[in-house]
Structure formats: structure tokens, C-alpha cells
PDB file of N, CA and C in Angstrom:
ATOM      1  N   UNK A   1     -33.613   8.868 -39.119  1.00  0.00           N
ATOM      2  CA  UNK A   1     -33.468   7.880 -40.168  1.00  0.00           C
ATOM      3  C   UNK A   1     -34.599   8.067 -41.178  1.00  0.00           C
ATOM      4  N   UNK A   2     -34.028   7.716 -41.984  1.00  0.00           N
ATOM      5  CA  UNK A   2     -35.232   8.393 -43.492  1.00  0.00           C
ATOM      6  C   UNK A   2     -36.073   6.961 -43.799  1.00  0.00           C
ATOM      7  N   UNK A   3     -37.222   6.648 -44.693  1.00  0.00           N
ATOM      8  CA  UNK A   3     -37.527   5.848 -43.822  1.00  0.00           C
ATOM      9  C   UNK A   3     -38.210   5.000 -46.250  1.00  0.00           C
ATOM     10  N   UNK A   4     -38.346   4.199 -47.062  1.00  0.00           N
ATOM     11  CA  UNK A   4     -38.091   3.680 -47.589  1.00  0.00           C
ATOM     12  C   UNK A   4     -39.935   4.270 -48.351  1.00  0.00           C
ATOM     13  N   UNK A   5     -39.763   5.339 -49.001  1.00  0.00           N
ATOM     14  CA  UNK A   5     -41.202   5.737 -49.932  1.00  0.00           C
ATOM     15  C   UNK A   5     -41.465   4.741 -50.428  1.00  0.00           C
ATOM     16  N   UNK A   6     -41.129   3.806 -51.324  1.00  0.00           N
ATOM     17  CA  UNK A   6     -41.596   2.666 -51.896  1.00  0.00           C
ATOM     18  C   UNK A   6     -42.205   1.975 -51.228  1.00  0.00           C
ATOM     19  N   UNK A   7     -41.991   1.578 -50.108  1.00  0.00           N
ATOM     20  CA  UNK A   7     -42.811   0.346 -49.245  1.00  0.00           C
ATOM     21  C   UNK A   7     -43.552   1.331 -48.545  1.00  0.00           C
ATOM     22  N   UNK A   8     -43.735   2.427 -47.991  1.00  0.00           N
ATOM     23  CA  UNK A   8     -44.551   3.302 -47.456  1.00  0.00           C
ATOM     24  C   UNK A   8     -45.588   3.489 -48.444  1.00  0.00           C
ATOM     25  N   UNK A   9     -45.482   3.514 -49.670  1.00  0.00           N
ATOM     26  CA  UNK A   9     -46.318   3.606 -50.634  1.00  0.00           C
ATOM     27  C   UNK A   9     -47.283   2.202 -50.677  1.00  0.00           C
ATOM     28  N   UNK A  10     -46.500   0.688 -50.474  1.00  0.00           N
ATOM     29  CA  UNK A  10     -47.371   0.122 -50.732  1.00  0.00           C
ATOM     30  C   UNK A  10     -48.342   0.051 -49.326  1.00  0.00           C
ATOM     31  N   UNK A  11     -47.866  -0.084 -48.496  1.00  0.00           N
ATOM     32  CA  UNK A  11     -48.672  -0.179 -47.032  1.00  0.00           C
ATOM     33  C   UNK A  11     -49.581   1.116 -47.336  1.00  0.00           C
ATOM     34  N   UNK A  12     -49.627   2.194 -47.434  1.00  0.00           N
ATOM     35  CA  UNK A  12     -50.529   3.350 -47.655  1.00  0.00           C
ATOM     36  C   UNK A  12     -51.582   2.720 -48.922  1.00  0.00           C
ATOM     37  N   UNK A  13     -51.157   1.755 -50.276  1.00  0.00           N
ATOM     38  CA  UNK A  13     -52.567   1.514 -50.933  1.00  0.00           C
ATOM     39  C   UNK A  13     -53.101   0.532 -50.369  1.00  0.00           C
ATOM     40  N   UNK A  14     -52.389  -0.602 -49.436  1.00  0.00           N
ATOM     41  CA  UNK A  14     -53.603  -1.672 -49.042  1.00  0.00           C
ATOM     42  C   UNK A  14     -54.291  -1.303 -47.603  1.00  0.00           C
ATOM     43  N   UNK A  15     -53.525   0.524 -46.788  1.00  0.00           N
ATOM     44  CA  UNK A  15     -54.393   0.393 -45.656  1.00  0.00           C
ATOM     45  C   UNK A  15     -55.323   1.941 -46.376  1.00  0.00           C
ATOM     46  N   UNK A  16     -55.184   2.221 -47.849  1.00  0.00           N
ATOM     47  CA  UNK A  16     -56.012   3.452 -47.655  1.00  0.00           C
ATOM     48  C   UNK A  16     -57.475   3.473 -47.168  1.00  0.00           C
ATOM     49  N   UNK A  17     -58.105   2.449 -47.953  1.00  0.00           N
ATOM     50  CA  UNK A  17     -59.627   2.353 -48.189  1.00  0.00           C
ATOM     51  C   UNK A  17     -60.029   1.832 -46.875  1.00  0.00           C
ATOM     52  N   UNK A  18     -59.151   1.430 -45.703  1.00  0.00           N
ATOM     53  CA  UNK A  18     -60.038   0.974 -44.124  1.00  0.00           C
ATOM     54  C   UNK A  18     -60.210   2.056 -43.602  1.00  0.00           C
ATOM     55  N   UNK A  19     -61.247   1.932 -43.069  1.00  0.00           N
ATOM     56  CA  UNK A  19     -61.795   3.092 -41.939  1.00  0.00           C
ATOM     57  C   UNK A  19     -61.038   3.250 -40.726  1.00  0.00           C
ATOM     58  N   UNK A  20     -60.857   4.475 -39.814  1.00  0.00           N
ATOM     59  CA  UNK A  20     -59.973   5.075 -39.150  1.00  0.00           C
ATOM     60  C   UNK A  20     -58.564   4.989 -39.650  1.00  0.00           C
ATOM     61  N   UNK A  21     -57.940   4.407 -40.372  1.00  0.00           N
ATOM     62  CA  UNK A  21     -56.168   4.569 -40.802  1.00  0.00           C
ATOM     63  C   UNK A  21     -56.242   6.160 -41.204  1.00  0.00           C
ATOM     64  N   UNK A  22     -54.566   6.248 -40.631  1.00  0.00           N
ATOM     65  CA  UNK A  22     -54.020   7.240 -41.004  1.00  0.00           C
ATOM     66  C   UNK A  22     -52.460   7.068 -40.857  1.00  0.00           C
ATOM     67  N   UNK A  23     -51.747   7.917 -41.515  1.00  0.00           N
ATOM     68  CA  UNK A  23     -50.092   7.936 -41.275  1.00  0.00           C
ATOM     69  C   UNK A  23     -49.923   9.154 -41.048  1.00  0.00           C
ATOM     70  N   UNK A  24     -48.670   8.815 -40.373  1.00  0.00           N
ATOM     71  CA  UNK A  24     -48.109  10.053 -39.428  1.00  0.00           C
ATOM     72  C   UNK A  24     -46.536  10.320 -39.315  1.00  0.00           C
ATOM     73  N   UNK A  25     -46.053  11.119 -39.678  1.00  0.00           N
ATOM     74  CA  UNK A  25     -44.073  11.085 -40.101  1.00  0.00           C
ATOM     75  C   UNK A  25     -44.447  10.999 -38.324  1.00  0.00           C
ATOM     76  N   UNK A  26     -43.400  10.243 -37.706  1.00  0.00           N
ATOM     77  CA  UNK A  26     -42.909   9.769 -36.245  1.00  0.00           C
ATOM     78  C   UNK A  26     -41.750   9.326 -35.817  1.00  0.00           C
ATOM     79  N   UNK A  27     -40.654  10.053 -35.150  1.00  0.00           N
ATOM     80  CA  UNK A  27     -39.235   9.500 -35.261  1.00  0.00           C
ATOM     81  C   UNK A  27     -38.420   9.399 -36.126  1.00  0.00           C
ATOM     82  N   UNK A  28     -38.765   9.519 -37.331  1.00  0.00           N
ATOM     83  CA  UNK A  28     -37.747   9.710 -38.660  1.00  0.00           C
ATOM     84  C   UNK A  28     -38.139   8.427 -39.422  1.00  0.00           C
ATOM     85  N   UNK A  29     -39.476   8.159 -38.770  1.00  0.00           N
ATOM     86  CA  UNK A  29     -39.976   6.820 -39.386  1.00  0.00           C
ATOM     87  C   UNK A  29     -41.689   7.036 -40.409  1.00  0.00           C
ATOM     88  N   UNK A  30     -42.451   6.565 -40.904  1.00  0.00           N
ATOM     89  CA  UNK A  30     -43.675   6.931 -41.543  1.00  0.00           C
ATOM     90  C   UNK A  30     -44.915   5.635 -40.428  1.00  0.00           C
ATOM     91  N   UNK A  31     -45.358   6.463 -39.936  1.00  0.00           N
ATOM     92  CA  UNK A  31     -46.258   5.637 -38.474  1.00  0.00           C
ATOM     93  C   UNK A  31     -47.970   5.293 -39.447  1.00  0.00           C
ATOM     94  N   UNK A  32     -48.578   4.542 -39.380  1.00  0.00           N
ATOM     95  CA  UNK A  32     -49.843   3.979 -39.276  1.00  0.00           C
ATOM     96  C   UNK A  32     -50.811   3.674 -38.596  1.00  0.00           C
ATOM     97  N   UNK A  33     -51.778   4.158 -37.822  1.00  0.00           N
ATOM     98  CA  UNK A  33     -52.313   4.252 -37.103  1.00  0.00           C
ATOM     99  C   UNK A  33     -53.973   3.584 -37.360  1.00  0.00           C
ATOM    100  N   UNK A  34     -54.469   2.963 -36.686  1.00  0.00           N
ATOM    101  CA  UNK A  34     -55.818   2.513 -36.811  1.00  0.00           C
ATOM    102  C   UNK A  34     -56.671   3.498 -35.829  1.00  0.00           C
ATOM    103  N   UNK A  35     -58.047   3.828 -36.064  1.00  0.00           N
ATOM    104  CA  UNK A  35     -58.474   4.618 -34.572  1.00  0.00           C
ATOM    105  C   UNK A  35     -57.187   5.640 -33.636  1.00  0.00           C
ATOM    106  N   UNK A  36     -56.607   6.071 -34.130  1.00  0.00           N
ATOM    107  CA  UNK A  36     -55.729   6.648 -33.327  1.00  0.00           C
ATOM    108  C   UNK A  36     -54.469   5.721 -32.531  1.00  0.00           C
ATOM    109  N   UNK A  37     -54.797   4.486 -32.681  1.00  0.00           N
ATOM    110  CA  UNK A  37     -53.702   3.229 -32.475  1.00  0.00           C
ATOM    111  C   UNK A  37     -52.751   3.099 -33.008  1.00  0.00           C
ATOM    112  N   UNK A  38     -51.162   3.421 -32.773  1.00  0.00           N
ATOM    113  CA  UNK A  38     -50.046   2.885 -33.741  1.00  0.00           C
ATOM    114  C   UNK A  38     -49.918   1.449 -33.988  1.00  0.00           C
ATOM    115  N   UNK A  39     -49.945   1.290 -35.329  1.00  0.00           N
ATOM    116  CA  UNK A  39     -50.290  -0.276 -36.279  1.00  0.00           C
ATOM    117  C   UNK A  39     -48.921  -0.894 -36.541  1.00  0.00           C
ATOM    118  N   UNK A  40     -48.654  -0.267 -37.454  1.00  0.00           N
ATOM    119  CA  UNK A  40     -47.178  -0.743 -38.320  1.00  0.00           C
ATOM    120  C   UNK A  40     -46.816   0.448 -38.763  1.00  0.00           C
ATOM    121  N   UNK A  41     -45.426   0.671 -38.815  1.00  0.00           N
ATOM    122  CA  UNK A  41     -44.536   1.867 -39.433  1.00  0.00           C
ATOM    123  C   UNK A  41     -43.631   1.316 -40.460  1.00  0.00           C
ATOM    124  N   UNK A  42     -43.365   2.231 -40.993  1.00  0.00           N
ATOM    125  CA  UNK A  42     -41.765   1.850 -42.365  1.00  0.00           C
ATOM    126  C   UNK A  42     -40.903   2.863 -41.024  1.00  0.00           C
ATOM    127  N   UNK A  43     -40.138   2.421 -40.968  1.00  0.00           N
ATOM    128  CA  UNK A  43     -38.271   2.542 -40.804  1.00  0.00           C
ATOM    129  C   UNK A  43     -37.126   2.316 -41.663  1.00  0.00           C
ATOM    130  N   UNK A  44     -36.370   3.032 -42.119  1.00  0.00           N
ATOM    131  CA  UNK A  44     -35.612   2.962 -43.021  1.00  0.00           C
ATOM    132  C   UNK A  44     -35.746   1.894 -44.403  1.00  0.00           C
ATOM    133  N   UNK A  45     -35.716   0.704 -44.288  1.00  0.00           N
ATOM    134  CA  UNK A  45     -36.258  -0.152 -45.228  1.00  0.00           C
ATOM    135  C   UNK A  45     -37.201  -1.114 -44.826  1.00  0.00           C
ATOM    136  N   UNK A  46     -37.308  -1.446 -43.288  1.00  0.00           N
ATOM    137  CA  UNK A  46     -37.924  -2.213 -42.801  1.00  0.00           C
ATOM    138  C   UNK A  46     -39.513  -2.053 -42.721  1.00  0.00           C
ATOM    139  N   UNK A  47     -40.158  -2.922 -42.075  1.00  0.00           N
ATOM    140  CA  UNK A  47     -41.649  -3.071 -41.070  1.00  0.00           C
ATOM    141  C   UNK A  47     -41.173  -3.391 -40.103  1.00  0.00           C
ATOM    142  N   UNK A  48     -41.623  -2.197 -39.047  1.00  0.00           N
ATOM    143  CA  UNK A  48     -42.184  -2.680 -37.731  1.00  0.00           C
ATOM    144  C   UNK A  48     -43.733  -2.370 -37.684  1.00  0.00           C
ATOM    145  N   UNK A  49     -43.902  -4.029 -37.046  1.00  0.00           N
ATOM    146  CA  UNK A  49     -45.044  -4.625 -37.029  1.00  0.00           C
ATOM    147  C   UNK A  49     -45.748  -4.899 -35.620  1.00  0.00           C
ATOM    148  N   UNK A  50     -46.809  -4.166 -34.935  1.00  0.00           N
ATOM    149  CA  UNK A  50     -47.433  -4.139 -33.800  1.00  0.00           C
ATOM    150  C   UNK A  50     -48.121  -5.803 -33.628  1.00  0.00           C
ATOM    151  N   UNK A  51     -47.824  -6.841 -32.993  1.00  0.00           N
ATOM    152  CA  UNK A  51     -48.154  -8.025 -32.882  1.00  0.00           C
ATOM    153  C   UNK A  51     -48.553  -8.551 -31.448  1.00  0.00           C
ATOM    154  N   UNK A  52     -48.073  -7.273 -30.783  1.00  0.00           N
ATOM    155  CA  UNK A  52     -48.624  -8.076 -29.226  1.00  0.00           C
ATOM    156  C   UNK A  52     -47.664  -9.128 -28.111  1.00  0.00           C
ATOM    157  N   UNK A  53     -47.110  -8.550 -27.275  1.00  0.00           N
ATOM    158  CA  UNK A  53     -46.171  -8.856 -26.021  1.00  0.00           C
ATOM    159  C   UNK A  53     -46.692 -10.981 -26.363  1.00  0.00           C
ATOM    160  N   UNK A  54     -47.565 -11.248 -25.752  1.00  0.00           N
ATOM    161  CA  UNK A  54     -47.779 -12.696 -26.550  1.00  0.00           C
ATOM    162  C   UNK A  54     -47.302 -13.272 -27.323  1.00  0.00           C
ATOM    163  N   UNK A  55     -47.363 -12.466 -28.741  1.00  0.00           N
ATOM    164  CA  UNK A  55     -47.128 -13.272 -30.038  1.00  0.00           C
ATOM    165  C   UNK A  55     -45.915 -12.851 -30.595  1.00  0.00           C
ATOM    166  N   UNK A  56     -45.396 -12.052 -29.898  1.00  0.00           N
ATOM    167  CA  UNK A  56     -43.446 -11.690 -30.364  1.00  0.00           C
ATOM    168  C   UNK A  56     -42.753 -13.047 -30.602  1.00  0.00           C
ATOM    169  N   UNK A  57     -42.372 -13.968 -29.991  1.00  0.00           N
ATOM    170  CA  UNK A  57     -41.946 -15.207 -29.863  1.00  0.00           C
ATOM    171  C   UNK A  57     -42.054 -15.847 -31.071  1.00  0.00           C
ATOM    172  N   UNK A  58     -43.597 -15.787 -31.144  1.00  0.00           N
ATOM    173  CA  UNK A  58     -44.068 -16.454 -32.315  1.00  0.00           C
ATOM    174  C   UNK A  58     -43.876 -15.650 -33.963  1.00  0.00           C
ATOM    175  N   UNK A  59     -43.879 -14.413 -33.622  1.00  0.00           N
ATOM    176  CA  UNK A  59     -43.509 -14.045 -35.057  1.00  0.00           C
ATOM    177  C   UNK A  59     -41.976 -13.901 -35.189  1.00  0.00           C
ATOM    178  N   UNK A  60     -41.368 -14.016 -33.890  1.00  0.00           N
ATOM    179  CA  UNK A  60     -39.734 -13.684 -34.493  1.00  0.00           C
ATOM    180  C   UNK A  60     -39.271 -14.929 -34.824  1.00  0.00           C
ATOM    181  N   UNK A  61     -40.300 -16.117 -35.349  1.00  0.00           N
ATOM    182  CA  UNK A  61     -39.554 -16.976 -35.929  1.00  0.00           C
ATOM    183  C   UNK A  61     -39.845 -17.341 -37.647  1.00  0.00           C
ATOM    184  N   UNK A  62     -40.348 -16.129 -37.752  1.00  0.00           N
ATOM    185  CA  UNK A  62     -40.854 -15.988 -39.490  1.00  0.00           C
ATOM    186  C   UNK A  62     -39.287 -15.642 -39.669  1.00  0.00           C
ATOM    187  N   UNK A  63     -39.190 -15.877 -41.334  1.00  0.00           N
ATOM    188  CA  UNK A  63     -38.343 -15.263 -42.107  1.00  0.00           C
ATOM    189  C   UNK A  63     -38.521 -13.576 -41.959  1.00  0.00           C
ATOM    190  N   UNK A  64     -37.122 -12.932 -41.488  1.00  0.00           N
ATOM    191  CA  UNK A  64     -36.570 -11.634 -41.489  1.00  0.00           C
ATOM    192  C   UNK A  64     -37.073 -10.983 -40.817  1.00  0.00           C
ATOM    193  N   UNK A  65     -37.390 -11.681 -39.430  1.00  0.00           N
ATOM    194  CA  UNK A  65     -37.742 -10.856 -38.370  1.00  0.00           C
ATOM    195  C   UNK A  65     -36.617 -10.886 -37.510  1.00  0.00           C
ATOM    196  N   UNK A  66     -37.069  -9.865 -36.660  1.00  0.00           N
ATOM    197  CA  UNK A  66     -35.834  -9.357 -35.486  1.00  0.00           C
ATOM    198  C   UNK A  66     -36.569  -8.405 -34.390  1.00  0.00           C
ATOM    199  N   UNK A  67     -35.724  -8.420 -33.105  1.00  0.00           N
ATOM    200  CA  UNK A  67     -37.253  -7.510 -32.122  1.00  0.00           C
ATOM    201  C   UNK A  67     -36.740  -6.246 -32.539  1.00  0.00           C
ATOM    202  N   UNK A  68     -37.444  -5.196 -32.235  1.00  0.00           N
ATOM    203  CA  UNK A  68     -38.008  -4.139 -32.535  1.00  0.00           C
ATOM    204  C   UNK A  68     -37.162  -3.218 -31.558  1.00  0.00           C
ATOM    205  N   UNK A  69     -36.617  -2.387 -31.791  1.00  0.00           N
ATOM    206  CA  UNK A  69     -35.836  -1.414 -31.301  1.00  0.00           C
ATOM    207  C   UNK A  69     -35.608  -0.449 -31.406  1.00  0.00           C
ATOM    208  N   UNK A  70     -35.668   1.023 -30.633  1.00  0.00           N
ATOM    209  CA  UNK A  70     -35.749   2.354 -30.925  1.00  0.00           C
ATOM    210  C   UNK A  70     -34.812   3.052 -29.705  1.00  0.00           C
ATOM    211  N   UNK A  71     -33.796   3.852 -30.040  1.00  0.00           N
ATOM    212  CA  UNK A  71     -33.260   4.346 -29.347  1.00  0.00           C
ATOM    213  C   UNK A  71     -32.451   3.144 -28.318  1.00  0.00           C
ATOM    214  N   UNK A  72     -32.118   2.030 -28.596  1.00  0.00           N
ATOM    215  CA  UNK A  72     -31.452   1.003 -27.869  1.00  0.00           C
ATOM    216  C   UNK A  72     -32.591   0.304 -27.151  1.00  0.00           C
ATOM    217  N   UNK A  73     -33.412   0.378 -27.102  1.00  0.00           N
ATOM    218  CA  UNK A  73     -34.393   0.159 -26.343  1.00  0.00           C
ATOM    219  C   UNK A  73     -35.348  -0.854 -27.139  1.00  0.00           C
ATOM    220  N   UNK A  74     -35.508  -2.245 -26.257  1.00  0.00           N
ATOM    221  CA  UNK A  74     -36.798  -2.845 -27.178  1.00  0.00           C
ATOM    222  C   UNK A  74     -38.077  -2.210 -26.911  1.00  0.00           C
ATOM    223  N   UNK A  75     -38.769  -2.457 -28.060  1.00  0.00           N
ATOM    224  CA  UNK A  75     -40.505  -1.992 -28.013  1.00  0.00           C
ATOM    225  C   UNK A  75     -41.018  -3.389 -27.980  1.00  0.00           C
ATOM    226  N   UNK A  76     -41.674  -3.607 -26.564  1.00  0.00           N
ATOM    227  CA  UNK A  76     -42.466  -4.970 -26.266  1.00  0.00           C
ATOM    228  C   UNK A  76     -43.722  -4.840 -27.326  1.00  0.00           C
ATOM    229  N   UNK A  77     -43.938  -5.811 -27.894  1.00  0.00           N
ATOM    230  CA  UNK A  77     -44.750  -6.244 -28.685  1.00  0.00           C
ATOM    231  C   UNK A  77     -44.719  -5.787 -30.047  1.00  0.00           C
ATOM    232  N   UNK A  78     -43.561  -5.378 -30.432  1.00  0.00           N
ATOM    233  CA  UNK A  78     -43.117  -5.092 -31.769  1.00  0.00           C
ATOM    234  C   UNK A  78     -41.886  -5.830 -31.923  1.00  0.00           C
ATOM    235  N   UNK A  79     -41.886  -6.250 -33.629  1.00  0.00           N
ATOM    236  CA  UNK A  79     -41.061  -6.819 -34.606  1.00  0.00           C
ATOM    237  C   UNK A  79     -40.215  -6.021 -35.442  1.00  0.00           C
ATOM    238  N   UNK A  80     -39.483  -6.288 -36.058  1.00  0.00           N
ATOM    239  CA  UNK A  80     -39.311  -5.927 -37.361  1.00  0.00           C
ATOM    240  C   UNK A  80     -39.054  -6.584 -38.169  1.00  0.00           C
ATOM    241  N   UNK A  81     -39.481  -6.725 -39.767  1.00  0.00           N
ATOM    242  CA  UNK A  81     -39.382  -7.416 -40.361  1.00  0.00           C
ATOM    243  C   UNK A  81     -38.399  -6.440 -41.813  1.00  0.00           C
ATOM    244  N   UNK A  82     -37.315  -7.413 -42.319  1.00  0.00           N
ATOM    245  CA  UNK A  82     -36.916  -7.006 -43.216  1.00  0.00           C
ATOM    246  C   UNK A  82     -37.423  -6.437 -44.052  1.00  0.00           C
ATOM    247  N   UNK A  83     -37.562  -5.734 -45.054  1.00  0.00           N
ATOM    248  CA  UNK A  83     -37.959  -5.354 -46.012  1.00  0.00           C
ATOM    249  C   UNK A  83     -37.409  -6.191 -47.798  1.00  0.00           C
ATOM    250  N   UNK A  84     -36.706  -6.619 -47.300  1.00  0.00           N
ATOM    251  CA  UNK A  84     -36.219  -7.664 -48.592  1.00  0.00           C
ATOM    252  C   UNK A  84     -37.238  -9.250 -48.417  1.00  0.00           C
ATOM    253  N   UNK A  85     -37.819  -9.313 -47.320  1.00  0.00           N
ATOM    254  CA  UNK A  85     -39.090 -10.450 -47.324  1.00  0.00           C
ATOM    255  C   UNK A  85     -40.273  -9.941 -47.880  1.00  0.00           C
ATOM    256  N   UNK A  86     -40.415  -8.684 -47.956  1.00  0.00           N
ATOM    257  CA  UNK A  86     -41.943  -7.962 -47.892  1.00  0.00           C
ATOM    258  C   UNK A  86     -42.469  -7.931 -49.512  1.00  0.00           C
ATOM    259  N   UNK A  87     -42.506  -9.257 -50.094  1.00  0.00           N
ATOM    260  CA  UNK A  87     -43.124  -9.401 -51.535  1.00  0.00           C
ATOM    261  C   UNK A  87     -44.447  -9.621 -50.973  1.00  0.00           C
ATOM    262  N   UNK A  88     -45.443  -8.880 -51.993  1.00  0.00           N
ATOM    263  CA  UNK A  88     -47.106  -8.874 -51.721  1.00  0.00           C
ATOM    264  C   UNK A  88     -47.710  -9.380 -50.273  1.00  0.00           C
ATOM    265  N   UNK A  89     -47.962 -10.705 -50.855  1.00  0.00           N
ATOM    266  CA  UNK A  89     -48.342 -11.466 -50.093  1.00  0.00           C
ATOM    267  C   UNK A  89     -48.319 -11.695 -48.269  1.00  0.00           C
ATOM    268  N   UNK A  90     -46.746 -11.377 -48.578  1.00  0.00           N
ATOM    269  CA  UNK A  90     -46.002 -11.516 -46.923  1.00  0.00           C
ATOM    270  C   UNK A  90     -46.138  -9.909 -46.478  1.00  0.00           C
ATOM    271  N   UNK A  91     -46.445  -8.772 -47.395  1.00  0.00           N
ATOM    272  CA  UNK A  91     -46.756  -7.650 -46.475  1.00  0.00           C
ATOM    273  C   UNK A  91     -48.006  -7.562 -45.971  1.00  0.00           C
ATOM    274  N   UNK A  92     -48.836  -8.144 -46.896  1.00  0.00           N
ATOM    275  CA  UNK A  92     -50.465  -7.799 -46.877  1.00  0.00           C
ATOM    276  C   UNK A  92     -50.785  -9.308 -45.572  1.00  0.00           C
ATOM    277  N   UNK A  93     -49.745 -10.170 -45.053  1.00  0.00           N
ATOM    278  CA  UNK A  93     -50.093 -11.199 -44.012  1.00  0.00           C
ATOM    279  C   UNK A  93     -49.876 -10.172 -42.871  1.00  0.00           C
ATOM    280  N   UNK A  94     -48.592  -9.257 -42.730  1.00  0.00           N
ATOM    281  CA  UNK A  94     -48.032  -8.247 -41.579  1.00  0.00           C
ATOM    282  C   UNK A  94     -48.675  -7.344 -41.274  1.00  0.00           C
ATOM    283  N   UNK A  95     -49.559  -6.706 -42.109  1.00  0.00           N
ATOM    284  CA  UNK A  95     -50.570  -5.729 -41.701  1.00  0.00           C
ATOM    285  C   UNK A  95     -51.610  -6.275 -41.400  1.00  0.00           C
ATOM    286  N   UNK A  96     -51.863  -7.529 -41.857  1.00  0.00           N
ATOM    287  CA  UNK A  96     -53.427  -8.024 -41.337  1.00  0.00           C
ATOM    288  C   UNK A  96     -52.967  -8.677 -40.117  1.00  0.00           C
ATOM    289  N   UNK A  97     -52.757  -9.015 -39.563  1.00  0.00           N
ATOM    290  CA  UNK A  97     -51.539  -9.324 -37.822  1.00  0.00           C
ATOM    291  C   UNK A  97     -51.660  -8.161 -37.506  1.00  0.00           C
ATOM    292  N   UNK A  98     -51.157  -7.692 -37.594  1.00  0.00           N
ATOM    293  CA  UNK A  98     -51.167  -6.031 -36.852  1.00  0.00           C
ATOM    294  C   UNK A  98     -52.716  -5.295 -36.684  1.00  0.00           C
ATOM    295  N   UNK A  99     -53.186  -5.807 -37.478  1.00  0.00           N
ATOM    296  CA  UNK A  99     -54.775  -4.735 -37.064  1.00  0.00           C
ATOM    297  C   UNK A  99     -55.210  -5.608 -36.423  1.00  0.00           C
ATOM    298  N   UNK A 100     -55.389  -6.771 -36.707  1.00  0.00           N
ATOM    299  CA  UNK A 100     -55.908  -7.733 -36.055  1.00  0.00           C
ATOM    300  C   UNK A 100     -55.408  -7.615 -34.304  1.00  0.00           C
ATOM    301  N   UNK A 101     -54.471  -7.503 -34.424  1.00  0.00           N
ATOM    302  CA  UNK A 101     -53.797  -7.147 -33.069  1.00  0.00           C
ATOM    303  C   UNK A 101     -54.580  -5.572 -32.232  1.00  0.00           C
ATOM    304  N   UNK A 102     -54.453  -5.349 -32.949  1.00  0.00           N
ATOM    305  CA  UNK A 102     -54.621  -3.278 -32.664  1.00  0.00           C
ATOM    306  C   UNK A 102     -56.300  -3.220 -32.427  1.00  0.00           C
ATOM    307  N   UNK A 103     -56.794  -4.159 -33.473  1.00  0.00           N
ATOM    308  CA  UNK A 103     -58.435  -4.398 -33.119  1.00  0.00           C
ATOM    309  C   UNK A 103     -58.738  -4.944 -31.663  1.00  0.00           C
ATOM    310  N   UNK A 104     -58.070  -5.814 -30.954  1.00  0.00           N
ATOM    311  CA  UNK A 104     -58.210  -6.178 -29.468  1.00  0.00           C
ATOM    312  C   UNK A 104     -58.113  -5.062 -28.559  1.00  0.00           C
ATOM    313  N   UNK A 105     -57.429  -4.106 -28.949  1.00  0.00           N
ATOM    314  CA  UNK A 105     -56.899  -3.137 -27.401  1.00  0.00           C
ATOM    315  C   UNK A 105     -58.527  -1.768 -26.960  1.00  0.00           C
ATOM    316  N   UNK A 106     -58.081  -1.876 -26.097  1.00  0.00           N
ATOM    317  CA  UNK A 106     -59.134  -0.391 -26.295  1.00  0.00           C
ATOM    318  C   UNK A 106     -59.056   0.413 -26.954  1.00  0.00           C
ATOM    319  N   UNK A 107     -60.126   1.984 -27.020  1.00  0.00           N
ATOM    320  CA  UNK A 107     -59.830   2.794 -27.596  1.00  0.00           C
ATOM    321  C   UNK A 107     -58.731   3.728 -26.642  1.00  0.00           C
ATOM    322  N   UNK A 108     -57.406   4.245 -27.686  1.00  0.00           N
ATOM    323  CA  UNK A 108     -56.615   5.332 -27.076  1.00  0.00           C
ATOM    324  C   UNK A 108     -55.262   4.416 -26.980  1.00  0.00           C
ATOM    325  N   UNK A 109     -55.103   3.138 -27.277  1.00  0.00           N
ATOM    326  CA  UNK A 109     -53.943   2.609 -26.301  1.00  0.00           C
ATOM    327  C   UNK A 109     -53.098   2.171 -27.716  1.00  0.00           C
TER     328      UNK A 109
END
């Protein structure tokens, strides 16, 4: 699945300037990584958003979320969020959740 340059573009200018980020083509998707940690990816038009087995519940009750799925399979502690919600504000809340998240784990995981 090809995965939406425009919104890959904006997530790439608000995570360029942090220390350890990087992106990575992954699955037919564009991956984000903190420290070597997968963060948030673009998928076709969407965000999936790394939030933590905990707080799934709680974010799948935002506007244009849905759980997270790859190959039929859920990914525990991932979301996805529409991409028709993702004006400024509400992307730059999804990535700061997500590091914030990704900042708790060890290094490697």
C-alpha cells in the first residue's frame, strides 16, 4: 500500500529538528522512529499512532480513530487515525502522544 507524501511530509517537518528521529519506508508504509523506536507511521492516508496497550481504549474514542491493523492482525497499542482529522493541531497532539509514549519504554523496544 502506497502510503500519502503529503502528510508524510508534514510529520517529517514537525519530527525533523528532534534528536534521534528518523523514517524508514516499512511495509508499504513511511515508519518514524525515535532512538531506534517505531513512533508513528503514514499508511495509505492514515496515522498509525504508537499510544500504548493502556491508553488504546482511551484514544479510540477521539474523532477518526480505529485499532490498528496489519495483515488482519491487530497491533496492541496502536491506533489509527484518519487522515481527514489530521488538521495541524490534531497531528502535532498524535505525535506528541506517541513520543511521549515511546519516551517510557527502554532502549531497543
Amino acid at each position: 500500500m502506497a502510503y500519502d507524501e503529503t502528510l508524510a511530509d508534514r510529520v517529517r517537518d514537525r519530527l525533523a529538528d528532534l534528536p534521534g528521529v528518523t523514517d524508514k519506508r516499512m511495509f508499504g508504509s513511511l515508519a518514524f522512529l525515535t532512538d531506534g523506536r517505531l513512533t508513528v507511521g503514514v499508511t495509505g492516508d492514515d496515522l498509525m499512532v504508537r499510544v500504548g496497550a493502556e491508553a488504546a481504549d482511551q484514544a479510540l474514542t477521539q474523532p477518526g480513530t480505529r485499532l490498528m491493523e496489519m495483515g488482519g492482525r491487530r497491533m496492541r497499542g496502536w491506533i489509527r487515525v484518519d487522515g481527514a482529522e489530521l488538521d495541524d493541531d490534531v497531528l502535532t497532539a498524535w505525535l506528541e502522544r506517541a513520543r511521549a509514549f515511546v519516551a517510557t519504554l527502554p532502549p531497543g523496544k
